[in-house]
C-alpha atoms as a PDB file:
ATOM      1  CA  UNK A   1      92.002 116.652 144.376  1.00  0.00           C
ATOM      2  CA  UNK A   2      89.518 119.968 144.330  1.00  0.00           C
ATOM      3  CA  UNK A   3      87.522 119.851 141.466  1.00  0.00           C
ATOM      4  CA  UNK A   4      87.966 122.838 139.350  1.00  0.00           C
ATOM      5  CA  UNK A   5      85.778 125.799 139.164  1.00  0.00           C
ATOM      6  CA  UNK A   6      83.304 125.059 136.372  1.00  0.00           C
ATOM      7  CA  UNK A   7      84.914 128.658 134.257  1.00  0.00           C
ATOM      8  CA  UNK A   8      88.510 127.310 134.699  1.00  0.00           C
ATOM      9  CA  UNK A   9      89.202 127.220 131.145  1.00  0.00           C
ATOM     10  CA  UNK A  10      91.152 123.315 129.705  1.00  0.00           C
ATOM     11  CA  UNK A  11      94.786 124.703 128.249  1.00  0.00           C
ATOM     12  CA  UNK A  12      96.199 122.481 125.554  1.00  0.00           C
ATOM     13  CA  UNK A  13      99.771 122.081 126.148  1.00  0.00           C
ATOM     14  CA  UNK A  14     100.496 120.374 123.503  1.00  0.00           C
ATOM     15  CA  UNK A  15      98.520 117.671 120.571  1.00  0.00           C
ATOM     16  CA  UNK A  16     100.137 115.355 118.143  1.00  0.00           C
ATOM     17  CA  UNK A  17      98.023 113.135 115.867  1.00  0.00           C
ATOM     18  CA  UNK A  18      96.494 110.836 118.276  1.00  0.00           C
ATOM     19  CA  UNK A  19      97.067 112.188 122.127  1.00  0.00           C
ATOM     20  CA  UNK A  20      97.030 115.661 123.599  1.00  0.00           C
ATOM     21  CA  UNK A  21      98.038 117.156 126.746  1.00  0.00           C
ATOM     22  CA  UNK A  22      95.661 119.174 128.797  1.00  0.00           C
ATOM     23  CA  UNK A  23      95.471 121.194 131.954  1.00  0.00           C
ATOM     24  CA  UNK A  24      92.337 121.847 133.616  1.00  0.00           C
ATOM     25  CA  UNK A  25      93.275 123.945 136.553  1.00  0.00           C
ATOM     26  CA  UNK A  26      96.226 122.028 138.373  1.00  0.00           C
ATOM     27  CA  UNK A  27      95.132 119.162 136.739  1.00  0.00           C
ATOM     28  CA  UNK A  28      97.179 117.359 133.745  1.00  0.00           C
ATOM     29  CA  UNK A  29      96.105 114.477 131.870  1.00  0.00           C
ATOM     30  CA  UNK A  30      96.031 113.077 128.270  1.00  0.00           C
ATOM     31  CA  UNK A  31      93.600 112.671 126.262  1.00  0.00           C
ATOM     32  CA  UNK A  32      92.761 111.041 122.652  1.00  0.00           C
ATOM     33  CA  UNK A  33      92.932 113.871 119.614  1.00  0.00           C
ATOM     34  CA  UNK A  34      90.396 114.273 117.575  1.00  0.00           C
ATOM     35  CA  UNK A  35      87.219 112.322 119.837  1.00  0.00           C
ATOM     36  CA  UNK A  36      88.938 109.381 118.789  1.00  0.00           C
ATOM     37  CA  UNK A  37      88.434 106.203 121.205  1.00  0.00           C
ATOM     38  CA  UNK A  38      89.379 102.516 121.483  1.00  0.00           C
ATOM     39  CA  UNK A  39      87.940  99.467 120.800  1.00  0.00           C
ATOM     40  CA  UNK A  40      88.655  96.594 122.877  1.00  0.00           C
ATOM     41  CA  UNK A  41      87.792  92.581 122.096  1.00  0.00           C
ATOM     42  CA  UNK A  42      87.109  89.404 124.199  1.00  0.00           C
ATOM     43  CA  UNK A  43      87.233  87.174 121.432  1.00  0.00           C
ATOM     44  CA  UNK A  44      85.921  84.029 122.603  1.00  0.00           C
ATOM     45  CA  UNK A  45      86.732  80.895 120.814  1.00  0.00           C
ATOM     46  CA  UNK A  46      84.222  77.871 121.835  1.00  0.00           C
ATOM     47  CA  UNK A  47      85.958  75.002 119.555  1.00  0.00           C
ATOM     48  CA  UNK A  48      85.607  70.984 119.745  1.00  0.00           C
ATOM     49  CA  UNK A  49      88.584  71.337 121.869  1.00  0.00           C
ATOM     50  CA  UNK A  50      87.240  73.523 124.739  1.00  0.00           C
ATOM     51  CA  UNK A  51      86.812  77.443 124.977  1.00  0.00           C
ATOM     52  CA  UNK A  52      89.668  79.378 124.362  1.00  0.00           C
ATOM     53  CA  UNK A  53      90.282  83.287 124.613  1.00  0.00           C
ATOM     54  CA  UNK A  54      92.364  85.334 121.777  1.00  0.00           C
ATOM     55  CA  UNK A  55      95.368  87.491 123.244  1.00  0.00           C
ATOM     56  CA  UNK A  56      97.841  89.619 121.561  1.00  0.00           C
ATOM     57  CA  UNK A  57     101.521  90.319 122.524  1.00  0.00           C
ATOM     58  CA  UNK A  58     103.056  93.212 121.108  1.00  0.00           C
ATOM     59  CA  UNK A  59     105.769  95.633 122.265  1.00  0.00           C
ATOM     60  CA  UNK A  60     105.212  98.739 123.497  1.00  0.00           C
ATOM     61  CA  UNK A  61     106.918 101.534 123.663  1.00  0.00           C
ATOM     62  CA  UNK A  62     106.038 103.584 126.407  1.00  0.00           C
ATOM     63  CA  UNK A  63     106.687 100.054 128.929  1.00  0.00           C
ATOM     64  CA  UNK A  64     109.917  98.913 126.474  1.00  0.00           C
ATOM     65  CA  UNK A  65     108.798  95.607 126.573  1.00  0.00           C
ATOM     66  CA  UNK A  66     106.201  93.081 125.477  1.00  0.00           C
ATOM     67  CA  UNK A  67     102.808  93.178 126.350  1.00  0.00           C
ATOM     68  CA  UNK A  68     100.039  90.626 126.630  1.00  0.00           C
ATOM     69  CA  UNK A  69      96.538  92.624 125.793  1.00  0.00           C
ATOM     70  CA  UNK A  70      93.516  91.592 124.606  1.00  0.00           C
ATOM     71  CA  UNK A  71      92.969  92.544 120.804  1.00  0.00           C
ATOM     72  CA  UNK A  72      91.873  96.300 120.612  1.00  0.00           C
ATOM     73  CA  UNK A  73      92.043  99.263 118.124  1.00  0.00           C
ATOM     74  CA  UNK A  74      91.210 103.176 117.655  1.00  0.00           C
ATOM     75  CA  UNK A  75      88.134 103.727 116.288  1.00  0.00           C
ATOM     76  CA  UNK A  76      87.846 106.878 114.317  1.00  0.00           C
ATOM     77  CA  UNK A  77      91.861 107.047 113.645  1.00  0.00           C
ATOM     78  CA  UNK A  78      91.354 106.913 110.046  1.00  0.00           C
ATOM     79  CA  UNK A  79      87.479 108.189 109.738  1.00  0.00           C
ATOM     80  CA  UNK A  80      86.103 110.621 111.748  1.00  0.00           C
ATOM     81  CA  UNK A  81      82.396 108.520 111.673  1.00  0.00           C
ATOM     82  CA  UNK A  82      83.344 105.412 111.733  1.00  0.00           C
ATOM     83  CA  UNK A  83      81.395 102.728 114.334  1.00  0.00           C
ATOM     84  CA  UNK A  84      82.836 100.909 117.009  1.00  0.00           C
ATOM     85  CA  UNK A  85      81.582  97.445 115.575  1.00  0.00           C
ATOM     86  CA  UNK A  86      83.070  98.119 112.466  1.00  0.00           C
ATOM     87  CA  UNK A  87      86.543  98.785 113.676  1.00  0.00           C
ATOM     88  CA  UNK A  88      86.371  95.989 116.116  1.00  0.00           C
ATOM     89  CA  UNK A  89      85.836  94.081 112.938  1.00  0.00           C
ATOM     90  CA  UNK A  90      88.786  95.140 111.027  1.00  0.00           C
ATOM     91  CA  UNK A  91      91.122  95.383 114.478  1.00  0.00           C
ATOM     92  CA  UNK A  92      90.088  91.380 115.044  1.00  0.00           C
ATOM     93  CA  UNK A  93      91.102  90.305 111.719  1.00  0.00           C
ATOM     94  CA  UNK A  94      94.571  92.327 111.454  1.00  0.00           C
ATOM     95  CA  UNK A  95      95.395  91.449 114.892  1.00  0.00           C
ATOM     96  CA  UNK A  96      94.476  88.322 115.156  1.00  0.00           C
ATOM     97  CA  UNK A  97      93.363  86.485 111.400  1.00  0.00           C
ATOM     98  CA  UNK A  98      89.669  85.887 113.051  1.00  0.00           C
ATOM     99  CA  UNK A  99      86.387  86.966 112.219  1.00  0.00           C
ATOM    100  CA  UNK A 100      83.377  87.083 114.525  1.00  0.00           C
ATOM    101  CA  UNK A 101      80.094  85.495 113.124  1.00  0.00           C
ATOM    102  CA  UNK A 102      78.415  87.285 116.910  1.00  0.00           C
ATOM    103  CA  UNK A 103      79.341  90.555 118.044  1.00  0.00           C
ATOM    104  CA  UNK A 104      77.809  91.833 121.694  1.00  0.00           C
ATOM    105  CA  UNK A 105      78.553  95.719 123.039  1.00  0.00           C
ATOM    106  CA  UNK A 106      79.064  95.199 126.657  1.00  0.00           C
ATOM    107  CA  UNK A 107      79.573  99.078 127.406  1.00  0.00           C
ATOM    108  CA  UNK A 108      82.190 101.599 127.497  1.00  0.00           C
ATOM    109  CA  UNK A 109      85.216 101.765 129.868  1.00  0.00           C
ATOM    110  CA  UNK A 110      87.538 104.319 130.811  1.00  0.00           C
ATOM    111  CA  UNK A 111      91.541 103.363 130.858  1.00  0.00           C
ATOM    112  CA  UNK A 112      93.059 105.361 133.749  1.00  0.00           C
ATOM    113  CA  UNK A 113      91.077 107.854 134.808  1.00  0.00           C
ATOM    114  CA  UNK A 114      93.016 109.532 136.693  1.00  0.00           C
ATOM    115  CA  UNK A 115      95.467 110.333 134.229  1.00  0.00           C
ATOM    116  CA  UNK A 116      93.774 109.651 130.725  1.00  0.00           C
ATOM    117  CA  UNK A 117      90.282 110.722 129.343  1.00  0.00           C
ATOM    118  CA  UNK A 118      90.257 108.272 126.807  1.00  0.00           C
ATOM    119  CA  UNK A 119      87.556 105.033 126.776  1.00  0.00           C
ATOM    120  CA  UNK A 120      87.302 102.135 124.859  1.00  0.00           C
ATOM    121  CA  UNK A 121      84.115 100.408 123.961  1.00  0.00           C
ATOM    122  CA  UNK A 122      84.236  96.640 125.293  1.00  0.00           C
ATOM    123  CA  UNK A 123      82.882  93.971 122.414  1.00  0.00           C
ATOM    124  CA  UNK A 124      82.504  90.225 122.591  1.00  0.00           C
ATOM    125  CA  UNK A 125      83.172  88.171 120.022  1.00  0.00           C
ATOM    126  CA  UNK A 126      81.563  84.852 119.161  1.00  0.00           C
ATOM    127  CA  UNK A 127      81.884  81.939 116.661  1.00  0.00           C
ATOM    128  CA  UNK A 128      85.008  83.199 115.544  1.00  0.00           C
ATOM    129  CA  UNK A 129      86.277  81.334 112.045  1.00  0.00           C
ATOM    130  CA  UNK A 130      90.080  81.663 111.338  1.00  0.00           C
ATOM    131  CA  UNK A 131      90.789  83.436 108.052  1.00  0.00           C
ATOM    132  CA  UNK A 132      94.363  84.488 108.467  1.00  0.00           C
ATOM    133  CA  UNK A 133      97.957  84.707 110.094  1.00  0.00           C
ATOM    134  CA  UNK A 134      96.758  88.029 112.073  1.00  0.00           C
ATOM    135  CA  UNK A 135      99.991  89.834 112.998  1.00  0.00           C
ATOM    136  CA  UNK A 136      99.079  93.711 112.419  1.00  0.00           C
ATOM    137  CA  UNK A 137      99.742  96.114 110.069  1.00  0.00           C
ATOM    138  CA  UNK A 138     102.785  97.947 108.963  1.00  0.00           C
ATOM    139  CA  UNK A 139     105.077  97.131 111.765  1.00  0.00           C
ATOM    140  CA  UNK A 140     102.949  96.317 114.049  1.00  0.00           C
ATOM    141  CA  UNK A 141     104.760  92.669 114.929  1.00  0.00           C
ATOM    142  CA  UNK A 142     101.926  91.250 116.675  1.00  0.00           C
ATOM    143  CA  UNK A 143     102.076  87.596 118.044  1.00  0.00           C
ATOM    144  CA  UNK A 144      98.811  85.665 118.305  1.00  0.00           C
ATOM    145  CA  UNK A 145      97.833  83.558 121.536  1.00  0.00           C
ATOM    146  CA  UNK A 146      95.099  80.760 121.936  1.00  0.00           C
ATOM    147  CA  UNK A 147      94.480  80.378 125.003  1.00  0.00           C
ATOM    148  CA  UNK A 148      92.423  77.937 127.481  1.00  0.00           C
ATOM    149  CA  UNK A 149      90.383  79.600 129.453  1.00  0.00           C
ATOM    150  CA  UNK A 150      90.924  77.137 132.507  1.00  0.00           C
ATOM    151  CA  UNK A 151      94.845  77.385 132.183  1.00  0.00           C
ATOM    152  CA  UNK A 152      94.650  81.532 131.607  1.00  0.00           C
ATOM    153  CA  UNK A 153      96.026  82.274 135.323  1.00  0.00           C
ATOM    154  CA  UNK A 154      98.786  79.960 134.149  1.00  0.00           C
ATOM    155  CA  UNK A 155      99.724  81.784 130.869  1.00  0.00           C
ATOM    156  CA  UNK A 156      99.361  85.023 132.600  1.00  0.00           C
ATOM    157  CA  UNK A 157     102.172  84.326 135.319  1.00  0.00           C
ATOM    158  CA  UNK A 158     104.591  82.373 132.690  1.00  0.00           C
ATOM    159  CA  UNK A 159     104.039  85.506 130.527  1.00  0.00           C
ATOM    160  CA  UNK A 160     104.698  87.857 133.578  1.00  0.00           C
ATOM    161  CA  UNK A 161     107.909  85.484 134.487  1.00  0.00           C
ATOM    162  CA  UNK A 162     109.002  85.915 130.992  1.00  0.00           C
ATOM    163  CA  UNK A 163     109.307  89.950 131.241  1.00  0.00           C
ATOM    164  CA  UNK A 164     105.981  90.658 129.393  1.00  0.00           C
ATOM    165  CA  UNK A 165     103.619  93.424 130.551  1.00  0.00           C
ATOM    166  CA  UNK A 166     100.365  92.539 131.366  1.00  0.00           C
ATOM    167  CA  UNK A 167      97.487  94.911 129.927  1.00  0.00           C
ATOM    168  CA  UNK A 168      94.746  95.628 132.912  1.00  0.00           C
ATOM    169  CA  UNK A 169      92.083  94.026 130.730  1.00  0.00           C
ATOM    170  CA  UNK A 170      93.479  90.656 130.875  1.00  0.00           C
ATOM    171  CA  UNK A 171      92.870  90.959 134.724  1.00  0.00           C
ATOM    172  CA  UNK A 172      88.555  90.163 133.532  1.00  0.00           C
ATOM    173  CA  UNK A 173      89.941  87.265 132.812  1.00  0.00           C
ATOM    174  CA  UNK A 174      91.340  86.436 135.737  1.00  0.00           C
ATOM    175  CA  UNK A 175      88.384  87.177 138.124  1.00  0.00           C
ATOM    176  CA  UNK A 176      86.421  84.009 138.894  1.00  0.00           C
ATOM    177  CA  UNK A 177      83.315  83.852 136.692  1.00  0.00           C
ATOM    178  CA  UNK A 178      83.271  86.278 135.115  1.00  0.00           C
ATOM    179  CA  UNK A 179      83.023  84.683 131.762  1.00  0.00           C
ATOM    180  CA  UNK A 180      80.442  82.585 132.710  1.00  0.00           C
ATOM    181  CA  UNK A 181      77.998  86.016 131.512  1.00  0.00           C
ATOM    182  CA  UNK A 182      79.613  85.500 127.748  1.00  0.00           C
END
Protein backbone atom coordinates (compact mmCIF):
# COMPACT_ATOMS: atom_id res chain seq x y z
CA UNK A 1 0.00 0.00 0.00
CA UNK A 2 1.38 3.78 -1.01
CA UNK A 3 1.58 5.72 1.89
CA UNK A 4 -0.48 8.77 1.65
CA UNK A 5 0.65 12.18 0.85
CA UNK A 6 1.41 13.81 4.20
CA UNK A 7 -1.75 16.83 3.23
CA UNK A 8 -4.24 13.98 2.45
CA UNK A 9 -6.64 15.03 4.96
CA UNK A 10 -8.22 11.62 7.59
CA UNK A 11 -12.28 11.71 6.70
CA UNK A 12 -14.40 10.39 9.51
CA UNK A 13 -16.99 8.25 8.09
CA UNK A 14 -18.62 7.62 10.81
CA UNK A 15 -17.95 7.51 15.21
CA UNK A 16 -20.09 5.92 17.81
CA UNK A 17 -19.07 6.00 21.49
CA UNK A 18 -16.09 3.86 21.48
CA UNK A 19 -14.84 3.14 17.62
CA UNK A 20 -14.74 5.35 14.56
CA UNK A 21 -14.25 4.83 11.00
CA UNK A 22 -11.62 6.67 9.11
CA UNK A 23 -10.23 7.10 5.65
CA UNK A 24 -6.89 8.35 5.08
CA UNK A 25 -6.57 8.43 1.36
CA UNK A 26 -7.70 4.85 0.08
CA UNK A 27 -7.06 3.70 3.30
CA UNK A 28 -9.95 2.55 5.89
CA UNK A 29 -9.45 1.48 9.29
CA UNK A 30 -10.98 1.84 12.83
CA UNK A 31 -9.91 3.40 15.38
CA UNK A 32 -10.76 3.92 19.31
CA UNK A 33 -13.04 7.33 19.95
CA UNK A 34 -12.07 9.60 22.11
CA UNK A 35 -7.86 8.53 22.56
CA UNK A 36 -9.25 5.84 24.44
CA UNK A 37 -6.94 2.54 24.58
CA UNK A 38 -6.85 -0.94 26.13
CA UNK A 39 -5.40 -2.47 28.85
CA UNK A 40 -4.34 -5.92 28.67
CA UNK A 41 -3.23 -8.44 31.81
CA UNK A 42 -0.93 -11.53 32.25
CA UNK A 43 -2.02 -12.25 35.55
CA UNK A 44 0.30 -14.66 36.88
CA UNK A 45 -0.67 -16.81 39.73
CA UNK A 46 2.55 -18.53 41.51
CA UNK A 47 0.50 -20.68 44.26
CA UNK A 48 1.69 -23.82 46.51
CA UNK A 49 0.24 -25.71 43.71
CA UNK A 50 2.41 -24.52 40.76
CA UNK A 51 2.11 -21.29 38.51
CA UNK A 52 -0.97 -20.76 36.93
CA UNK A 53 -2.14 -18.00 34.33
CA UNK A 54 -5.75 -16.14 34.61
CA UNK A 55 -7.91 -16.34 31.28
CA UNK A 56 -11.27 -15.05 30.53
CA UNK A 57 -13.97 -16.51 28.18
CA UNK A 58 -16.56 -14.30 27.10
CA UNK A 59 -18.70 -14.03 23.95
CA UNK A 60 -18.22 -11.79 21.45
CA UNK A 61 -20.11 -10.38 19.18
CA UNK A 62 -18.37 -9.45 16.25
CA UNK A 63 -16.90 -13.58 16.12
CA UNK A 64 -20.63 -14.94 17.54
CA UNK A 65 -18.98 -17.13 19.70
CA UNK A 66 -16.89 -17.56 22.82
CA UNK A 67 -13.63 -16.33 23.24
CA UNK A 68 -10.67 -17.26 25.40
CA UNK A 69 -8.59 -13.77 26.07
CA UNK A 70 -6.49 -12.78 28.56
CA UNK A 71 -8.19 -10.24 31.08
CA UNK A 72 -8.13 -6.67 29.47
CA UNK A 73 -10.15 -3.37 29.62
CA UNK A 74 -10.49 0.32 28.04
CA UNK A 75 -8.75 2.68 29.79
CA UNK A 76 -10.16 6.12 29.59
CA UNK A 77 -13.88 4.75 28.66
CA UNK A 78 -15.29 6.31 31.62
CA UNK A 79 -12.49 9.18 32.43
CA UNK A 80 -10.79 10.92 30.00
CA UNK A 81 -7.32 10.92 32.48
CA UNK A 82 -7.46 7.98 33.87
CA UNK A 83 -3.95 5.65 34.08
CA UNK A 84 -3.40 2.48 32.60
CA UNK A 85 -2.41 0.84 36.06
CA UNK A 86 -5.39 1.97 37.53
CA UNK A 87 -7.79 0.47 35.08
CA UNK A 88 -5.82 -2.67 34.87
CA UNK A 89 -6.64 -2.68 38.53
CA UNK A 90 -10.30 -2.37 38.39
CA UNK A 91 -10.50 -4.60 34.86
CA UNK A 92 -8.55 -7.58 37.04
CA UNK A 93 -10.90 -7.55 39.82
CA UNK A 94 -14.33 -7.36 37.72
CA UNK A 95 -13.05 -9.81 35.35
CA UNK A 96 -11.53 -12.02 37.22
CA UNK A 97 -12.18 -11.48 41.46
CA UNK A 98 -8.13 -10.99 41.79
CA UNK A 99 -6.05 -8.34 42.90
CA UNK A 100 -2.38 -7.84 42.10
CA UNK A 101 -0.05 -7.09 45.15
CA UNK A 102 2.95 -6.44 41.85
CA UNK A 103 2.11 -4.68 38.84
CA UNK A 104 5.02 -4.45 35.87
CA UNK A 105 4.32 -2.21 32.42
CA UNK A 106 5.87 -4.31 29.81
CA UNK A 107 5.06 -1.73 26.88
CA UNK A 108 2.43 -0.91 24.52
CA UNK A 109 1.11 -3.07 21.62
CA UNK A 110 -0.85 -2.44 18.69
CA UNK A 111 -3.96 -4.99 17.86
CA UNK A 112 -4.13 -5.23 14.04
CA UNK A 113 -2.43 -2.78 12.50
CA UNK A 114 -3.40 -3.06 9.48
CA UNK A 115 -6.87 -2.51 10.07
CA UNK A 116 -7.14 -0.89 13.66
CA UNK A 117 -5.17 2.07 15.27
CA UNK A 118 -5.97 1.14 18.57
CA UNK A 119 -3.10 -0.25 21.33
CA UNK A 120 -3.30 -1.68 24.50
CA UNK A 121 -0.77 -1.29 27.21
CA UNK A 122 0.58 -4.90 28.30
CA UNK A 123 0.75 -5.28 32.43
CA UNK A 124 1.90 -8.18 34.53
CA UNK A 125 0.42 -9.09 37.41
CA UNK A 126 1.98 -10.69 40.47
CA UNK A 127 1.00 -12.15 43.89
CA UNK A 128 -2.43 -12.08 42.98
CA UNK A 129 -4.92 -12.73 46.25
CA UNK A 130 -8.52 -13.86 45.33
CA UNK A 131 -11.16 -11.43 46.57
CA UNK A 132 -14.13 -12.34 44.47
CA UNK A 133 -16.32 -14.42 41.92
CA UNK A 134 -14.96 -12.02 38.95
CA UNK A 135 -17.53 -12.38 36.15
CA UNK A 136 -17.85 -8.64 34.70
CA UNK A 137 -20.10 -6.06 34.90
CA UNK A 138 -23.57 -5.50 33.68
CA UNK A 139 -23.86 -8.30 31.26
CA UNK A 140 -20.75 -8.92 30.71
CA UNK A 141 -21.07 -13.00 31.50
CA UNK A 142 -17.52 -13.59 31.93
CA UNK A 143 -16.21 -17.13 32.91
CA UNK A 144 -12.97 -17.33 34.89
CA UNK A 145 -10.06 -19.89 33.97
CA UNK A 146 -7.02 -21.08 36.16
CA UNK A 147 -4.84 -22.35 34.27
CA UNK A 148 -1.36 -24.39 34.46
CA UNK A 149 1.02 -22.95 32.72
CA UNK A 150 2.65 -26.39 31.62
CA UNK A 151 -0.83 -27.80 30.42
CA UNK A 152 -1.80 -24.16 28.58
CA UNK A 153 -1.16 -25.67 24.89
CA UNK A 154 -3.60 -28.27 26.16
CA UNK A 155 -6.45 -25.91 27.30
CA UNK A 156 -5.90 -23.85 24.28
CA UNK A 157 -6.69 -26.75 21.68
CA UNK A 158 -9.67 -28.33 23.96
CA UNK A 159 -10.96 -24.70 24.01
CA UNK A 160 -10.40 -24.34 20.16
CA UNK A 161 -12.12 -28.03 19.74
CA UNK A 162 -14.93 -26.76 21.77
CA UNK A 163 -15.86 -23.76 19.20
CA UNK A 164 -14.19 -20.98 21.31
CA UNK A 165 -12.18 -18.18 19.66
CA UNK A 166 -8.87 -17.78 20.64
CA UNK A 167 -7.70 -14.02 21.34
CA UNK A 168 -4.02 -13.44 19.60
CA UNK A 169 -2.61 -12.66 23.04
CA UNK A 170 -3.02 -16.04 24.37
CA UNK A 171 -0.58 -17.07 21.50
CA UNK A 172 2.55 -15.32 24.29
CA UNK A 173 1.60 -17.96 26.01
CA UNK A 174 2.12 -20.43 23.80
CA UNK A 175 5.66 -19.48 22.57
CA UNK A 176 8.33 -21.46 24.43
CA UNK A 177 9.80 -19.32 27.22
CA UNK A 178 8.54 -16.73 27.05
CA UNK A 179 7.33 -16.54 30.57
CA UNK A 180 10.38 -17.46 31.90
CA UNK A 181 11.11 -13.15 31.68
CA UNK A 182 7.92 -12.76 34.28
Amino acid sequence: MTRPAPDTPIETRWEGRFITVKQHGTWEYVSRSRGIHAAVILAIDDATDGRHVILVEQYRVPLKVNCLELPAGLVGDDSADEAVEVAAERELEEETGYRAANWRVIGEFFSSPGMVSESFTLLVATGLVKIGDGGGVDSEDIVVHRVPLAGIADFVAAKRAEGCGIDVRVAMLLAGGLLGNF
